[in-house]
Protein backbone atom coordinates (compact mmCIF):
# COMPACT_ATOMS: atom_id res chain seq x y z
CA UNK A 1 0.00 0.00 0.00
CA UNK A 2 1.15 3.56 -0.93
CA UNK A 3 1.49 6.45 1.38
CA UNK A 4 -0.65 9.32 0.69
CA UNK A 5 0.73 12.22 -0.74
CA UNK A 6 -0.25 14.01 2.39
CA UNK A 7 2.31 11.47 4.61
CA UNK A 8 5.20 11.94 1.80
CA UNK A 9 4.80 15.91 2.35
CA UNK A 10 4.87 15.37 6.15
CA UNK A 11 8.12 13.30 5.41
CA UNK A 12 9.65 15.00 2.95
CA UNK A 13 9.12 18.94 4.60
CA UNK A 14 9.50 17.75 8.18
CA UNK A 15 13.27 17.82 8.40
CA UNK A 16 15.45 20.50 8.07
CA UNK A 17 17.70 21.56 5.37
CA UNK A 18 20.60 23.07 7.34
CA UNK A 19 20.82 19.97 9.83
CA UNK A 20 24.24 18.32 9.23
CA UNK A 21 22.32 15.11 9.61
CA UNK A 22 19.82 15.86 6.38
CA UNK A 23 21.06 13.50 3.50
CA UNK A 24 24.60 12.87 3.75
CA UNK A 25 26.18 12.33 0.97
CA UNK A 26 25.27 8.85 -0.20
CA UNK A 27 22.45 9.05 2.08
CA UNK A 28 19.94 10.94 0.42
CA UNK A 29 16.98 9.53 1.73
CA UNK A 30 14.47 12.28 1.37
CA UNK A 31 15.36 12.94 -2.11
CA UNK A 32 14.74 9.10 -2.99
CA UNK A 33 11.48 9.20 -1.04
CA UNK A 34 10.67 12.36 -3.38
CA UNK A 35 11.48 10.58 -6.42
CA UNK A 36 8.94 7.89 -5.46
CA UNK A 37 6.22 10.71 -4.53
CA UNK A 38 6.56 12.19 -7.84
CA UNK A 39 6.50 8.00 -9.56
CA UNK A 40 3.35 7.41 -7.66
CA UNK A 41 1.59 10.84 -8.57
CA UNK A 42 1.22 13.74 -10.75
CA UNK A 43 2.54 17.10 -9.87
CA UNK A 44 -0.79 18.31 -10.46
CA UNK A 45 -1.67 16.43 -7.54
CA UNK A 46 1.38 16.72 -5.23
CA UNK A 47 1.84 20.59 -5.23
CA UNK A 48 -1.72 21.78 -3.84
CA UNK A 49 -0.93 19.96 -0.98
CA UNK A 50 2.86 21.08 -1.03
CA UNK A 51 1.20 24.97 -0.66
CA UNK A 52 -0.99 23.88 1.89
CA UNK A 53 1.57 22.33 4.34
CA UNK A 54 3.19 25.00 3.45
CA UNK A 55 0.61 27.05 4.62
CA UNK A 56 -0.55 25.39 7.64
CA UNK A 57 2.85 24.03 9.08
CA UNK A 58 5.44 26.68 7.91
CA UNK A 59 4.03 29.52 11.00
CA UNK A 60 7.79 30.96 11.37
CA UNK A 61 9.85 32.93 9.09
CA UNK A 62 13.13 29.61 9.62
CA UNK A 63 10.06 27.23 8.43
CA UNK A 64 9.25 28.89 5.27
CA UNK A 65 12.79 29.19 4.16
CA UNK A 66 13.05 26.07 5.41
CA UNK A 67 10.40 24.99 3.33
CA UNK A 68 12.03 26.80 0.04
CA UNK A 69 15.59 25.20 0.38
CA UNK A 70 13.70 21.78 0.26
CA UNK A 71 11.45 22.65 -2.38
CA UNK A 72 14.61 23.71 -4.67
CA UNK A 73 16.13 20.67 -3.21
CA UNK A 74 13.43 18.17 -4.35
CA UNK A 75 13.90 19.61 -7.85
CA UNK A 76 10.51 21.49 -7.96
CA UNK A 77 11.44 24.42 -9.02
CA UNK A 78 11.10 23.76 -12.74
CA UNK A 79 7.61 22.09 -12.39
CA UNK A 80 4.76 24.24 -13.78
CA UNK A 81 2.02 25.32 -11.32
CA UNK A 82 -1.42 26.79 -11.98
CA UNK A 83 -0.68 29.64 -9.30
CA UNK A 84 2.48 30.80 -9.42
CA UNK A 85 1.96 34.46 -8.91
CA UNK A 86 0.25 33.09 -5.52
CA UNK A 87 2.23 30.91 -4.49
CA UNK A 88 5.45 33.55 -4.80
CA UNK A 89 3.57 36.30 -3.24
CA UNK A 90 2.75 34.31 -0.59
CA UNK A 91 6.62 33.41 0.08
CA UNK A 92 7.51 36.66 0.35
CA UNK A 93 4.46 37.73 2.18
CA UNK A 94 5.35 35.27 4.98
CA UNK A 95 9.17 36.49 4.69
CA UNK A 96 10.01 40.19 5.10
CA UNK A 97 12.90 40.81 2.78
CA UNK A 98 13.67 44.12 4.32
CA UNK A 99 14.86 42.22 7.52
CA UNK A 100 15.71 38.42 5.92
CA UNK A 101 17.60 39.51 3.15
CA UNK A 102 20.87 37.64 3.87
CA UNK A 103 19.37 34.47 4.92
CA UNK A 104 16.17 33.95 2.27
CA UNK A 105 16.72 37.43 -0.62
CA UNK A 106 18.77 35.55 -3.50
CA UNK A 107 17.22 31.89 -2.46
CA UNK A 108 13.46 33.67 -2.41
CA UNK A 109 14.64 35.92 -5.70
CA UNK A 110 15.89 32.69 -7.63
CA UNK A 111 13.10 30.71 -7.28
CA UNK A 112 10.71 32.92 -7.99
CA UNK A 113 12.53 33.85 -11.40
CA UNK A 114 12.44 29.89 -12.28
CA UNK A 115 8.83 29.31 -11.56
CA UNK A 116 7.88 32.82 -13.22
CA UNK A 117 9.67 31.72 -16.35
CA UNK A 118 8.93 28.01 -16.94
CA UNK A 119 5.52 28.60 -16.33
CA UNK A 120 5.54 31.52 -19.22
CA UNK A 121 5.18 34.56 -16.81
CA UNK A 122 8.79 35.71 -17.30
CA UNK A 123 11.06 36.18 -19.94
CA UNK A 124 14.57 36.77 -18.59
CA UNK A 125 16.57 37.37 -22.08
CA UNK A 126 13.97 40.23 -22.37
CA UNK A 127 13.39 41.76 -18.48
CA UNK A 128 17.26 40.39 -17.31
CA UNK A 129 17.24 42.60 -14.72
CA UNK A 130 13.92 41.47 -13.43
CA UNK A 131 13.03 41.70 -9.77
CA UNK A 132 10.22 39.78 -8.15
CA UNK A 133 9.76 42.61 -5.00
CA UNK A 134 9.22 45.00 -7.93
CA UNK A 135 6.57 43.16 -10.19
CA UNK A 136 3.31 44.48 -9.56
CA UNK A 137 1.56 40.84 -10.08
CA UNK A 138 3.57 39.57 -6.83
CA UNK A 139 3.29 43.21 -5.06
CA UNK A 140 -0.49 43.27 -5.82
CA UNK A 141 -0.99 39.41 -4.37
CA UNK A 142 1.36 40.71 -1.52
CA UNK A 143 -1.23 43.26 -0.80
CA UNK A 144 -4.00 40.75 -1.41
CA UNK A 145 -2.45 38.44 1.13
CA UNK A 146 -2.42 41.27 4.13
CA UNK A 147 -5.56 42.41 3.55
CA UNK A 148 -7.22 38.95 3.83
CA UNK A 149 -8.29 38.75 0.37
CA UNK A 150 -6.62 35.89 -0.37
CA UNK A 151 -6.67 33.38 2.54
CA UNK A 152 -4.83 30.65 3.34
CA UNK A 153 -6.32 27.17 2.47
């Protein structure tokens, strides 16, 4: 019997990145048991409820970045999503850059570029000095996000 893809995300986000103990080399457990999620089920299906633990377990600013180095790590960056403007305003809504710049600005910055452009939002060879804290899609959800008009699920 296969896990759900509710116990994988448990798994998978319930460690943490920066522990010298997280997938030694030779020893990368959690990205196997990723590669297995993503056998079992479609993307389609794994990242609503990637967003969701995201936004019901990741309640501190370590969590979320927490929560980005392992979604970069699980090689999910380059997956198309339905919501990216969203899900990138949300990251940054839950992160203030102004004081986490050091730890989470170019990691936050570099996804957000990837997901904008392989899901056709972004084209870098034409905006290549393009900055996510400056695009009014992500400032507007950013807004949206504050103000309650977009909750979390």
């Amino acid at each position: 019997m296969n896990n759900s893809i509710e116990d994988y995300t448990a798994y998978l986000f319930g460690c943490k990145f920066a522990d010298d103990a997280f997938d030694p080399d030779g020893q990368e457990d959690h990205l196997k048991k990723s590669w297995e999620l993503f056998d079992l089920y479609s993307w389609s299906e794994i990242f609503p409820v990637w967003f969701q633990y995201l936004q019901q377990k990741c309640k501190i600013v370590p969590d979320v970045i927490n929560f980005v180095n392992l979604y970069i790590y699980y090689d999910a960056a380059d997956k198309p999503i339905s919501n990216p403007i969203e899900f990138i305003s949300y990251l940054y809504y839950r992160v203030d850059m102004d004081q986490y710049w050091d730890e989470a600005g170019d990691l936050f910055d570099g996804l957000a570029i990837n997901i904008l452009s392989h899901n056709g939002y972004l084209d870098i060879e034409k905006d290549p000095y393009y900055t996510p804290l400056k695009d009014e899609r992500i400032q507007r959800f950013i807004s949206d996000w504050k103000t309650g008009k977009v909750s979390v699920q």
